[in-house]
Protein backbone atom coordinates (compact mmCIF):
# COMPACT_ATOMS: atom_id res chain seq x y z
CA UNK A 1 -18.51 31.97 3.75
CA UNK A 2 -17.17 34.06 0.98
CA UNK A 3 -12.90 33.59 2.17
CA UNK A 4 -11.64 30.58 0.07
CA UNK A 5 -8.35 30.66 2.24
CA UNK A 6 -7.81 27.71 4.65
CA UNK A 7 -5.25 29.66 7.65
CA UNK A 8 -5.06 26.55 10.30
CA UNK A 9 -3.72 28.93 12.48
CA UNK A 10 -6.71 30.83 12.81
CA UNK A 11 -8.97 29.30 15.22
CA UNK A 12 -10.77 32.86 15.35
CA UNK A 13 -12.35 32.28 12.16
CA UNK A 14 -15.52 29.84 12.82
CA UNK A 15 -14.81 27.88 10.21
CA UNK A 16 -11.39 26.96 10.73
CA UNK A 17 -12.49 26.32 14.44
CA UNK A 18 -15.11 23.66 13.72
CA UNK A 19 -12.70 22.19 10.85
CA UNK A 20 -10.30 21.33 14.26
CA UNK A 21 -13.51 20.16 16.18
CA UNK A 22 -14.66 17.89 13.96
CA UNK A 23 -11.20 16.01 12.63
CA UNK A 24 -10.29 15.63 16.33
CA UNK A 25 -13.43 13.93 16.21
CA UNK A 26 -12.64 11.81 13.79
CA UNK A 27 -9.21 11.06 14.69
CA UNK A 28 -10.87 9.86 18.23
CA UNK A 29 -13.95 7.48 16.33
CA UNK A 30 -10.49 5.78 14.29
CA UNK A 31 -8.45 5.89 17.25
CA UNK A 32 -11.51 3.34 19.26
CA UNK A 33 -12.51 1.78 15.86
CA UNK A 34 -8.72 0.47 15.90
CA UNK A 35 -7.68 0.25 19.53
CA UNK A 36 -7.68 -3.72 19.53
CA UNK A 37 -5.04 -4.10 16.25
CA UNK A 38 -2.14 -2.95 18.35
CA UNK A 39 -3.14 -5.51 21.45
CA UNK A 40 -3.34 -8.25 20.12
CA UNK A 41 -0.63 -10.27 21.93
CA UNK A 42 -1.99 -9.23 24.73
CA UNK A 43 -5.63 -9.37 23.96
CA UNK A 44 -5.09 -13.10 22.86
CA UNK A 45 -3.35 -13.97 25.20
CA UNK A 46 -6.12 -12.89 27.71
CA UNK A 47 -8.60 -14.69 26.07
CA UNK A 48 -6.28 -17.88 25.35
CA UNK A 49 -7.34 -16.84 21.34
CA UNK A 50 -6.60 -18.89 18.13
CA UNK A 51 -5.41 -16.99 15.00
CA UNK A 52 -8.94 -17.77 13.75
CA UNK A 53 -10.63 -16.39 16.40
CA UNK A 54 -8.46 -12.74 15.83
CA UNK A 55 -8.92 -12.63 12.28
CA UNK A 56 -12.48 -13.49 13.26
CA UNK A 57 -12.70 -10.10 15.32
CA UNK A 58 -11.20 -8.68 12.89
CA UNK A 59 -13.45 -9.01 10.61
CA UNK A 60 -16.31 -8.38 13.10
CA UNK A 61 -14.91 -5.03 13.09
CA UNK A 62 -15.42 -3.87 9.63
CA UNK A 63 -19.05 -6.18 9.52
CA UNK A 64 -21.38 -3.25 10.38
CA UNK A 65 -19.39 -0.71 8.94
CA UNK A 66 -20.70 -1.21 5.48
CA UNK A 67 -24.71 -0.71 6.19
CA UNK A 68 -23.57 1.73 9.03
CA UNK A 69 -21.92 4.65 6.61
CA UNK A 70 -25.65 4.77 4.84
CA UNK A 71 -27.54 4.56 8.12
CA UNK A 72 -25.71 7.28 9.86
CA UNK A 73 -25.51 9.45 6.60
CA UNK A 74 -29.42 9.33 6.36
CA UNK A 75 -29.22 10.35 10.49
CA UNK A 76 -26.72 13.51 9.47
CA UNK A 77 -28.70 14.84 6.96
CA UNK A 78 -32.07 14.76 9.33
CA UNK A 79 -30.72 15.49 12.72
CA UNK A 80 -27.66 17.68 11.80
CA UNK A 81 -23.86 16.37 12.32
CA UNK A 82 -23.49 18.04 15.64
CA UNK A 83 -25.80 15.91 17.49
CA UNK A 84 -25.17 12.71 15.12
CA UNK A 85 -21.59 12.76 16.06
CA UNK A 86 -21.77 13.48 19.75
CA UNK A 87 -24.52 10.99 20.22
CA UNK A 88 -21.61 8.42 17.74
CA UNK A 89 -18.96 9.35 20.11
CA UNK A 90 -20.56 8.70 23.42
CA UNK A 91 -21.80 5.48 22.43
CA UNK A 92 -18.64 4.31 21.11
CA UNK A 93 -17.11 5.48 24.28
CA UNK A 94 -19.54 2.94 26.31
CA UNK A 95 -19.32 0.33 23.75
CA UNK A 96 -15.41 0.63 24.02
CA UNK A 97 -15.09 0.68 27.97
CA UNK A 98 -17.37 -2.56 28.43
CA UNK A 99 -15.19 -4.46 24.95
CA UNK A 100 -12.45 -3.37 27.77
CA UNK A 101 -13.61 -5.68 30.84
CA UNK A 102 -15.60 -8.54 28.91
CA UNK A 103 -15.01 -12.04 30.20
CA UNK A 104 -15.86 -14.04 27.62
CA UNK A 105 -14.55 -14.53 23.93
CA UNK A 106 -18.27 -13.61 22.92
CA UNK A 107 -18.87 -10.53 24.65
CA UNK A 108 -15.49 -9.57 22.74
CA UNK A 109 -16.51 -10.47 19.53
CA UNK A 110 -20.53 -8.89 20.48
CA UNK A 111 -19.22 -5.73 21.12
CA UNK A 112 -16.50 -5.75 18.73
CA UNK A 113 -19.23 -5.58 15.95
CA UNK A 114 -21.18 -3.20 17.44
CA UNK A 115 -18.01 -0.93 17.38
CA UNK A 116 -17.91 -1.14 13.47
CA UNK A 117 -20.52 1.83 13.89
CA UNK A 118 -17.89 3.84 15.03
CA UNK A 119 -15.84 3.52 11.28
CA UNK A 120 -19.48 5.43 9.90
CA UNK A 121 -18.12 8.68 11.92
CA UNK A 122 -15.92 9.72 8.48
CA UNK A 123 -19.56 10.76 7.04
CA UNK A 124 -20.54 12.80 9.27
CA UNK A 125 -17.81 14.98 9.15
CA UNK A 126 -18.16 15.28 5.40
CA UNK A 127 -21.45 17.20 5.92
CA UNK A 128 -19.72 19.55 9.09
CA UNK A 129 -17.01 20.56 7.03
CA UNK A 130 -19.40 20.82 3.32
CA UNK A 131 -21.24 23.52 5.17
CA UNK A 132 -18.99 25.67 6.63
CA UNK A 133 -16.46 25.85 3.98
CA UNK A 134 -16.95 27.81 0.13
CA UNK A 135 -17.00 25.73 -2.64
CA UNK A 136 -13.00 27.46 -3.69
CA UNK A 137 -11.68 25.67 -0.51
CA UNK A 138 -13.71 22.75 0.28
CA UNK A 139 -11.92 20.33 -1.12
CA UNK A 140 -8.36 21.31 0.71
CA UNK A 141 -10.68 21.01 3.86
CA UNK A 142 -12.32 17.91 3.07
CA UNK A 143 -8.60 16.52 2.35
CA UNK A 144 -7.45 17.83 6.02
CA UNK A 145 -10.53 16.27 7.92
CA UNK A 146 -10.10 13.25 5.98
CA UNK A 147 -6.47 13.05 6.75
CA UNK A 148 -5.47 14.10 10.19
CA UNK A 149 -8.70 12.28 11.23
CA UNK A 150 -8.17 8.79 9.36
CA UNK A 151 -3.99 9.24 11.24
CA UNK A 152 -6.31 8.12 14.59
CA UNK A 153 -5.08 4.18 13.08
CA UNK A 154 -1.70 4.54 13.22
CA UNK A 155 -1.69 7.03 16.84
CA UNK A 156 -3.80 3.72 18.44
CA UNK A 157 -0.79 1.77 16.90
CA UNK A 158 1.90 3.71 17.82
CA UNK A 159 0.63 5.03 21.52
CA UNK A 160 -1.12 2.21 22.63
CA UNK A 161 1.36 -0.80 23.53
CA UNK A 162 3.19 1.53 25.13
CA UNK A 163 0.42 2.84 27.44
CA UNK A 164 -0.64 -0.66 28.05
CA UNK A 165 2.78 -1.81 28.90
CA UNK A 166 4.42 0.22 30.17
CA UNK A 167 1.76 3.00 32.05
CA UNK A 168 -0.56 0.54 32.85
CA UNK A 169 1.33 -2.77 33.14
CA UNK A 170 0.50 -6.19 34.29
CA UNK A 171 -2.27 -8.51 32.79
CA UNK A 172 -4.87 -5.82 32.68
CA UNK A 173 -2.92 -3.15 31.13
CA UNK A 174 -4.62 -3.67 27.78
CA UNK A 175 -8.16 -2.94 29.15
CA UNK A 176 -7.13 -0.11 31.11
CA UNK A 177 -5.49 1.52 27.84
CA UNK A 178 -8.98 0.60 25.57
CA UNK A 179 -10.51 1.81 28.61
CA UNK A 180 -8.42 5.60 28.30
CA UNK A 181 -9.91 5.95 24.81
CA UNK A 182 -13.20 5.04 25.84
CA UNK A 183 -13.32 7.68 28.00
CA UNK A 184 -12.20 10.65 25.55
CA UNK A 185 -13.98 9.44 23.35
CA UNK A 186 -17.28 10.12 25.67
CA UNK A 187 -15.83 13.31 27.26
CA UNK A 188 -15.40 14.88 23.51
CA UNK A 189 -18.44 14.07 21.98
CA UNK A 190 -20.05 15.98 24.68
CA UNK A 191 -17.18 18.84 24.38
CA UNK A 192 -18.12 18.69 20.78
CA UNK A 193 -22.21 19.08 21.30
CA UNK A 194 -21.32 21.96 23.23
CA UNK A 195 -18.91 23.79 20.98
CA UNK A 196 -19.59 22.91 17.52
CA UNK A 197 -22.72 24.55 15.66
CA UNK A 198 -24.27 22.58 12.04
CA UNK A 199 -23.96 25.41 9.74
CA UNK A 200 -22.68 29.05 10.29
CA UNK A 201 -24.43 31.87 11.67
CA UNK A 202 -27.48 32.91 9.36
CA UNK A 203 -27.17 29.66 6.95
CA UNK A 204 -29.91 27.14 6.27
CA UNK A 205 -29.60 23.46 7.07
CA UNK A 206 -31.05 21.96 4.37
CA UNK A 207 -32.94 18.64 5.12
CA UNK A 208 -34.26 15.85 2.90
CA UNK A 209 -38.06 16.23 1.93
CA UNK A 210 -38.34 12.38 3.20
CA UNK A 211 -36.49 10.09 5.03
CA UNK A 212 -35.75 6.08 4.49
CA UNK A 213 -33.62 6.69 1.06
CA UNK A 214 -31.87 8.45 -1.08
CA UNK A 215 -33.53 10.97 -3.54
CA UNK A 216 -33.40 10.70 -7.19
CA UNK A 217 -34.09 12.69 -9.81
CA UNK A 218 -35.31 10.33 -12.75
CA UNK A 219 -36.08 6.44 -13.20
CA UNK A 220 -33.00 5.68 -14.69
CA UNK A 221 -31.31 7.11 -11.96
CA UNK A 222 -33.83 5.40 -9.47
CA UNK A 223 -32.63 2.11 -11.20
CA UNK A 224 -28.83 2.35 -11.35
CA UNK A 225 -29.56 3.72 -7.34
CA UNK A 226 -31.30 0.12 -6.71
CA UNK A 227 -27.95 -1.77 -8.78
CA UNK A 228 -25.64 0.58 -6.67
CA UNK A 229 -27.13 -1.17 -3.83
CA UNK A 230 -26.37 -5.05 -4.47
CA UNK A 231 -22.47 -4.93 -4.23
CA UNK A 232 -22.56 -3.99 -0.26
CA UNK A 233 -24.99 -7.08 0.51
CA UNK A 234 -22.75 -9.48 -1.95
CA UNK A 235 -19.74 -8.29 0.12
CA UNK A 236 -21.52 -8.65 3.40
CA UNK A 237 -22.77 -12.41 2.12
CA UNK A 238 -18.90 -12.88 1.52
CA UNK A 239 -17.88 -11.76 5.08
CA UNK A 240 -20.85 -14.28 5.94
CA UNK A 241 -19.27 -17.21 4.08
CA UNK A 242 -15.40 -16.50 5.32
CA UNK A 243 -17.15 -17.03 8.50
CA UNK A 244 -19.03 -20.37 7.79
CA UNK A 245 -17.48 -23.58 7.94
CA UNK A 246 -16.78 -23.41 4.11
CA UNK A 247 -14.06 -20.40 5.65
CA UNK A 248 -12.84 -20.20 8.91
CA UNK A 249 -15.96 -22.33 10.53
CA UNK A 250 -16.47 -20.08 13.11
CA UNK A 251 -20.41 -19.96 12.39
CA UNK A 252 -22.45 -22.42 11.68
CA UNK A 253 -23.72 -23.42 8.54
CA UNK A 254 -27.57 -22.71 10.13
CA UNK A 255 -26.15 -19.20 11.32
CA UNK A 256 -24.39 -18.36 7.86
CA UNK A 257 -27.66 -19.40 6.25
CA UNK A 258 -29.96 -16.77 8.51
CA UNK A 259 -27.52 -14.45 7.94
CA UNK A 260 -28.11 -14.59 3.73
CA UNK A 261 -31.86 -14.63 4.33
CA UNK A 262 -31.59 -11.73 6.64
CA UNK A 263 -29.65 -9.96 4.02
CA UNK A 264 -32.26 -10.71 1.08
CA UNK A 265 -35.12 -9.15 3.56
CA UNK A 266 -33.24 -6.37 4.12
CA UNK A 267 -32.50 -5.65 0.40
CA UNK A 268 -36.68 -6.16 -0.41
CA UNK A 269 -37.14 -3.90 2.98
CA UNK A 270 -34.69 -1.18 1.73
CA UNK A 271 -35.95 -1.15 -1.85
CA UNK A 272 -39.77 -0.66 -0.83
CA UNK A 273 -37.99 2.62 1.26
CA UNK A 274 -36.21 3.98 -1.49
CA UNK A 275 -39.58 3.39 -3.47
CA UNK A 276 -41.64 5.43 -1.26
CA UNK A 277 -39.35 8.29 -0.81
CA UNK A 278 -38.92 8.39 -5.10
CA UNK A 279 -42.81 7.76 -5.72
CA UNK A 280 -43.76 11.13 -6.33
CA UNK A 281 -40.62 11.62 -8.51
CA UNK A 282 -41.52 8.22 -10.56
CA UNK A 283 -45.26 9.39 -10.97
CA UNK A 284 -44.75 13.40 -11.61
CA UNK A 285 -40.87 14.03 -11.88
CA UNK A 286 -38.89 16.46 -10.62
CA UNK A 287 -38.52 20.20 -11.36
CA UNK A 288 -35.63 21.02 -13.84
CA UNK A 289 -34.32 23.49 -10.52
CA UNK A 290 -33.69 20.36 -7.96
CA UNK A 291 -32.47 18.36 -10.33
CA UNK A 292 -28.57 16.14 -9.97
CA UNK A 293 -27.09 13.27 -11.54
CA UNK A 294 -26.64 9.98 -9.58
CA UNK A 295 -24.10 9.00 -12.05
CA UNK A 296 -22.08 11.67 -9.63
CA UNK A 297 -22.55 9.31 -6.95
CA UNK A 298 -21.97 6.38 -8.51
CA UNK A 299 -18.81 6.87 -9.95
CA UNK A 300 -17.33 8.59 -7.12
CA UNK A 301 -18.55 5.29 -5.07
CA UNK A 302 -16.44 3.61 -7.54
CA UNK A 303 -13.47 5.88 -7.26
CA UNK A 304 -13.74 5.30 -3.46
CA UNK A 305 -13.86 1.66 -4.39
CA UNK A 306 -10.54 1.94 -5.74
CA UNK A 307 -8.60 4.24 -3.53
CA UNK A 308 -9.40 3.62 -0.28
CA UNK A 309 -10.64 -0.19 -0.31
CA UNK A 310 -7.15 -0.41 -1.62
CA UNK A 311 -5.36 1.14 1.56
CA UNK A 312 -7.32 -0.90 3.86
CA UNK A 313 -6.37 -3.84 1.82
CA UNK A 314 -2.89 -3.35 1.64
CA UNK A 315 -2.32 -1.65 4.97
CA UNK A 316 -3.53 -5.10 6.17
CA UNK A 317 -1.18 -6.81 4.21
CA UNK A 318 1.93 -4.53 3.83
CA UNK A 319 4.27 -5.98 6.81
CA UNK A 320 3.59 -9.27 5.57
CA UNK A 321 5.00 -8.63 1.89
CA UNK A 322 8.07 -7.08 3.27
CA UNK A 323 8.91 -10.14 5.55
CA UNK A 324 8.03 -12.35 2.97
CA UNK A 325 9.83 -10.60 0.48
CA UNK A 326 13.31 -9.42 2.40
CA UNK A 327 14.02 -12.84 4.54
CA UNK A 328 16.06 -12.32 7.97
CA UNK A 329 13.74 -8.41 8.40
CA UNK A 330 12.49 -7.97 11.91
CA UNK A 331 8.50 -8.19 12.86
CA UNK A 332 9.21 -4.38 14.43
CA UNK A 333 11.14 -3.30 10.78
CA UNK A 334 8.38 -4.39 8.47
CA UNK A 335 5.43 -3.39 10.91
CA UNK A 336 7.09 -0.05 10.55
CA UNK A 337 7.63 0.01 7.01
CA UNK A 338 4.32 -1.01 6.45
CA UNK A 339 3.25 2.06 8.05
CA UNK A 340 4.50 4.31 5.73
CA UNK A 341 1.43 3.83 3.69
CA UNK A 342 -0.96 5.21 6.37
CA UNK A 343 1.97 8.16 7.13
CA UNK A 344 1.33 9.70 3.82
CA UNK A 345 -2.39 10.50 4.85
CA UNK A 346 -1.20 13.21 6.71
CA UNK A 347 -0.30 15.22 3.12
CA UNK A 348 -1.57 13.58 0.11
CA UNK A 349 -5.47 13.33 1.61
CA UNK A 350 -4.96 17.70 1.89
CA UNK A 351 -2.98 17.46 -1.44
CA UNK A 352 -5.55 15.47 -3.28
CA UNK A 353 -8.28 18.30 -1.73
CA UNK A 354 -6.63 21.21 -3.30
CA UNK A 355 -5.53 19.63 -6.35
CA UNK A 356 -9.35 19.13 -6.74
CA UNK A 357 -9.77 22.88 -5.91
CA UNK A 358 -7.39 23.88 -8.03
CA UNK A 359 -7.11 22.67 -11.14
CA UNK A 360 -10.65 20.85 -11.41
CA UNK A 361 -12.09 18.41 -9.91
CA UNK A 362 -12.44 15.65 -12.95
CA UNK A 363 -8.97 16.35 -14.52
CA UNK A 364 -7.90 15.92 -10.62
CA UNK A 365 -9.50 12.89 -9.85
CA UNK A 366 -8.75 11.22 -13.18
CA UNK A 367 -4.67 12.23 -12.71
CA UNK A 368 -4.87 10.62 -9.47
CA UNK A 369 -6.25 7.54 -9.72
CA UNK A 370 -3.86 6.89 -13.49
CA UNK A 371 -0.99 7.56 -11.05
CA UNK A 372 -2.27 5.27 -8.32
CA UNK A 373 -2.42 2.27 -10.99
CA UNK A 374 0.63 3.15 -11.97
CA UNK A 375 2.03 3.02 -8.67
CA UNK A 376 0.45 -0.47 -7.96
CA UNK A 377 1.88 -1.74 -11.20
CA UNK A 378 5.10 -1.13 -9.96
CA UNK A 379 4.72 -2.70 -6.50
CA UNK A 380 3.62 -5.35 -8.52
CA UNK A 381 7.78 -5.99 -9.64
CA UNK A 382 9.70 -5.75 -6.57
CA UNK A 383 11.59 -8.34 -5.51
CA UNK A 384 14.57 -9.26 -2.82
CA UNK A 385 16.52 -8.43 -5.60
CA UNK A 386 14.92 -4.38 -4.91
CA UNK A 387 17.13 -2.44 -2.38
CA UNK A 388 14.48 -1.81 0.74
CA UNK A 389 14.86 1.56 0.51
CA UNK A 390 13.88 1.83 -3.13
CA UNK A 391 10.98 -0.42 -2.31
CA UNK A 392 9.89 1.93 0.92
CA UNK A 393 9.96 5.43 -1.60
CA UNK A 394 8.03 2.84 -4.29
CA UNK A 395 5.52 2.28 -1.83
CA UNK A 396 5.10 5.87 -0.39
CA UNK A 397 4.87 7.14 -3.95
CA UNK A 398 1.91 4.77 -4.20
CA UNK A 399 0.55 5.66 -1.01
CA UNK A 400 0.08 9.32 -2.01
CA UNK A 401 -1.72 8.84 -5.40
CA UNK A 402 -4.04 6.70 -3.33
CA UNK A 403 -4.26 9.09 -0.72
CA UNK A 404 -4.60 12.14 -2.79
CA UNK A 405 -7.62 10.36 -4.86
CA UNK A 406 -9.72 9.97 -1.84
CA UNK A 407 -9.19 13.54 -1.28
CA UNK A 408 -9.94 14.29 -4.93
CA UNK A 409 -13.11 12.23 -4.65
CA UNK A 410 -14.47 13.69 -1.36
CA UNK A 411 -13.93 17.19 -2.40
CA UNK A 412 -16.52 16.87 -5.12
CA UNK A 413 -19.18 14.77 -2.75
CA UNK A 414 -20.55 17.91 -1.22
CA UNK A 415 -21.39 19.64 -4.30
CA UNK A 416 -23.54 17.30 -5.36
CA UNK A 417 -26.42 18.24 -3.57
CA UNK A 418 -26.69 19.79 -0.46
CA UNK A 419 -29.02 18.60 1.49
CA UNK A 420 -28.44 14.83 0.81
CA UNK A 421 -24.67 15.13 1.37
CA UNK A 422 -24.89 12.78 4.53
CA UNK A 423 -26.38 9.83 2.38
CA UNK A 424 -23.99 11.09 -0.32
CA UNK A 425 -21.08 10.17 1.66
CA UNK A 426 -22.51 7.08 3.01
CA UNK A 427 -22.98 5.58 -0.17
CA UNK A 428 -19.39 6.44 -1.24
CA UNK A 429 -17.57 5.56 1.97
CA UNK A 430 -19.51 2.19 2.33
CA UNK A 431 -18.21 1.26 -0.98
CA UNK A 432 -14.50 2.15 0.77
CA UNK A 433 -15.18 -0.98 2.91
CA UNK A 434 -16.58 -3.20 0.17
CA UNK A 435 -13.43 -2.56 -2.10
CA UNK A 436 -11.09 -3.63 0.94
CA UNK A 437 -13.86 -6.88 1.68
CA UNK A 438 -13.42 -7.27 -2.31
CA UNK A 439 -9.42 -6.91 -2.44
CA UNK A 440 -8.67 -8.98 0.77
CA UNK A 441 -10.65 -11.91 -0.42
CA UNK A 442 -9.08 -11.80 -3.62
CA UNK A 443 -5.60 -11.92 -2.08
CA UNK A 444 -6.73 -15.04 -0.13
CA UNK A 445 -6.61 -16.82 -3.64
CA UNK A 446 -3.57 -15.08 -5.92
CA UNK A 447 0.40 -14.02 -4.60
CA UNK A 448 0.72 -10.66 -3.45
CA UNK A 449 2.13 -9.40 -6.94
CA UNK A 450 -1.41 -10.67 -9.04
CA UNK A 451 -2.91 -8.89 -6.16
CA UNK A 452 -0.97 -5.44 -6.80
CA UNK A 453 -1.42 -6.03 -10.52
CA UNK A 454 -5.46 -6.92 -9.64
CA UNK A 455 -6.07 -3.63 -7.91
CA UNK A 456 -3.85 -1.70 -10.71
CA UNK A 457 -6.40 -3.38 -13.48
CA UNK A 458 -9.74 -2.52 -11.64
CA UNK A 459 -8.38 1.31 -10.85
CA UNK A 460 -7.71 1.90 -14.89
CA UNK A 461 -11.56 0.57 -15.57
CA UNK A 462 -12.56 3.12 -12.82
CA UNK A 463 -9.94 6.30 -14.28
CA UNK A 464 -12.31 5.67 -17.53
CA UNK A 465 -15.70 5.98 -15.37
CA UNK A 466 -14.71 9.30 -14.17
CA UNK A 467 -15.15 11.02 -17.49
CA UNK A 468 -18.57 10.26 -16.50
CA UNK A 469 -18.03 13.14 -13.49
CA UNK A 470 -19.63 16.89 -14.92
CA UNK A 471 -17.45 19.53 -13.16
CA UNK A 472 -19.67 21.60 -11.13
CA UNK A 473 -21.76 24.74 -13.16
CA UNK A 474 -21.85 27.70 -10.90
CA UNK A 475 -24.33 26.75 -8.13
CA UNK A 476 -26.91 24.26 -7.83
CA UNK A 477 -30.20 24.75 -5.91
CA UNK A 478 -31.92 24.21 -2.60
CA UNK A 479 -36.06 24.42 -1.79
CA UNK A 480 -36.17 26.00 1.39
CA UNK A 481 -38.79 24.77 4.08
CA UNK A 482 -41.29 27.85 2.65
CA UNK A 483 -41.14 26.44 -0.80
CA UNK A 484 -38.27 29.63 -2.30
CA UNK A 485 -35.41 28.34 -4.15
CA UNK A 486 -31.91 29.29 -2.64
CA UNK A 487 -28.60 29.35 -4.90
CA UNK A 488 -25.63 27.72 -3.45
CA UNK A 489 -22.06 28.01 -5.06
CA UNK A 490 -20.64 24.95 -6.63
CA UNK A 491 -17.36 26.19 -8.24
């Protein structure tokens, strides 16, 4: 643990070993979270689907995501990230196999949802990778996990048509092609049980002191932790309504109306957890020693809000604005234009991590997300009047001051505090989803340029939070099971 250097090559050193192990299984949990996208001719056509019905799934897909990132984050930090994501990746693998060969439009849409668990697997790396890297490299490893893994997308897009067409053929050549990454999806995660270890030889796995919530260390923390929570069950209410028949009338109004009751009981049921796991803390405090700052977390949630909401949103959107905007462009030129946003995850994510390293992780994170307003503002102009090639490098330049924040902001999560890094990253990549639930609805009610210009605003009011971000002070501290109090390094 004491090498800051990051060799790829060197798949002797255990560290740079389970770094490979665990993006591979990340770039498999995106790879069957978005194996549908790249069907869906084929997949409608099955099915005899309206658009309604698509967008429907689609949305299905990112449902459980949200309250999925802070379930499984509460499951890393108990049961360790080996088991949590080989347990993940089996069940995804079974989940994916029977979305494969269902019959019916609601056995599609059933297990579509229960595949949004899958999109939680990004968290669970975040712990893998915080404890088998030094606090010098972690964020240029955080940046590669994040970025190779979160590629999975755009290999579904770019492999799977072809499989199903052309390996597999005929009507059934889209199930049998879901059905492939099904499978290695199941076969890895129990690869990875087998070969990947929690922490490195002779390290402690820290472990919350309770489990049902995340622990704070004062009441106005425990407060702004209760406020943190609202936004994800307003977004969720939102995905609710788009699906009522004041939307898209796919659910009924009776449905849509459970639905925001259930959501109210789960907000009184998850409150009365966090309260018992912060009662001691709200009677007696907490020791100066194993004490952090939720601010941290909240701000980084924000940051996350900002970058990567905002490449879900517009990676949605993206071949859309180029037809719109260059008339007589082919459906295969703008679908690959548009993927020159995700195509810049494969650098800036790393970049963003060892900026953060680098040159501070504040004064990184700050930089980053000023340039990615910037770079929205100026999407915001072009035109057909815009020669498509200036508009492509205008885009990619966006794309990697969006990237490269995300990196940035995930190479200070696990230095926060140690043994809560799993909820940590929950919290923050949850609030990933609910800025790209946030964005898309907005852009169902402005043109695409008030929507660039939207995101730009909202990402200068979040540059300003993150002077709210302490850089780290040395090394924070752990209680270990026997009550001792173990020094980590933070910087």
């Amino acid at each position: 643990m004491s090498s800051s250097k990051v060799n790829l090559l060197d798949i002797q050193d255990p560290k740079i070993r389970t770094l490979h192990l665990t993006w591979v299984a990340f770039f498999l949990s995106f790879v069957v979270w978005f194996n549908h996208a790249p069907l869906k001719p084929l997949i409608m056509e099955t099915f005899n689907m309206s658009v309604d019905q698509w967008k429907a799934l689609l949305t299905l897909n990112v449902a459980l995501t949200i309250p999925a990132r802070i379930i499984i984050g509460m499951l890393v930090d108990r049961f360790g990230p080996r088991n949590v994501f080989s347990s993940l990746l089996v069940l995804a693998g079974i989940f994916c196999c029977l979305f494969a060969f269902a019959q019916t439009y609601q056995q599609l849409a059933l297990l579509r949802l229960l595949l949004g668990f899958v999109g939680a697997g990004f968290v669970i790396g975040i712990r893998m990778v915080g404890e088998w890297f030094p606090a010098k490299s972690v964020g240029l490893a955080q940046g590669i996990y994040g970025g190779w893994g979160n590629f999975g997308s755009a290999a579904a897009a770019f492999t799977l048509p072809t499989l199903a067409i052309v390996v597999f053929g005929g009507e059934n050549g889209w199930r049998y092609s879901v059905t492939a990454t099904g499978v290695l999806a199941f076969a890895y995660g129990i690869f990875y049980f087998l070969r990947a270890k929690n922490t490195p030889k002779g390290s402690t796995y820290f472990k919350p002191k309770r489990s049902g919530g995340l622990e704070v260390s004062s009441k106005r923390d425990y407060w702004l932790y209760i406020l943190m929570n609202v936004p994800m069950y307003v977004i969720l209410s939102v995905m609710v309504w788009k699906l009522s028949p004041a939307g898209t009338s796919l659910i009924s109004e009776m449905t849509a109306n459970v639905c925001y009751v259930l959501f109210v009981v789960l907000f009184v049921f998850q409150y009365s957890q966090i309260r018992k796991v912060n009662k001691e803390m709200l009677t007696h405090g907490v020791a100066e020693s194993d004490k952090y700052e939720f601010k941290q977390v909240a701000v980084l949630a924000w940051a996350y809000f900002v970058t990567f909401g905002s490449e879900l949103a517009v990676v949605s959107m993206l071949p859309g604005f180029f037809l719109d905007t260059y008339q007589g462009m082919s459906l295969a030129a703008a679908g690959a234009l548009g993927s020159a946003f995700a195509f810049m995850n494969l650098v800036a994510r790393p970049s963003g991590g060892w900026f953060s390293d680098k040159f501070g992780r504040r004064k990184s994170l700050t930089l980053l997300i000023g340039g990615l307003s910037i770079g929205y503002f100026v999407l915001s102009q072009i035109t057909s009047g815009w020669p498509v090639l200036l508009a492509v490098v205008a885009v990619m330049c966006c794309s990697f001051f969006v990237q490269a924040g995300e990196g940035a902001v995930f190479a200070i999560v696990p230095l926060i505090k140690r043994r809560m890094t799993g909820q940590i990253a929950g919290i923050t990549g949850a609030f990933g989803n609910v800025g790209a639930v946030t964005y898309l609805t907005a852009f169902t009610f402005v043109d695409t340029s008030t929507f660039f210009v939207i995101i730009a605003v909202s990402a200068i009011a979040v540059m300003f939070l993150t002077q709210f971000i302490s850089e780290p002070s040395g090394h924070t501290t752990e209680v270990l099971p026997d009550g001792t109090v173990q020094l980590i390094e933070v910087s």
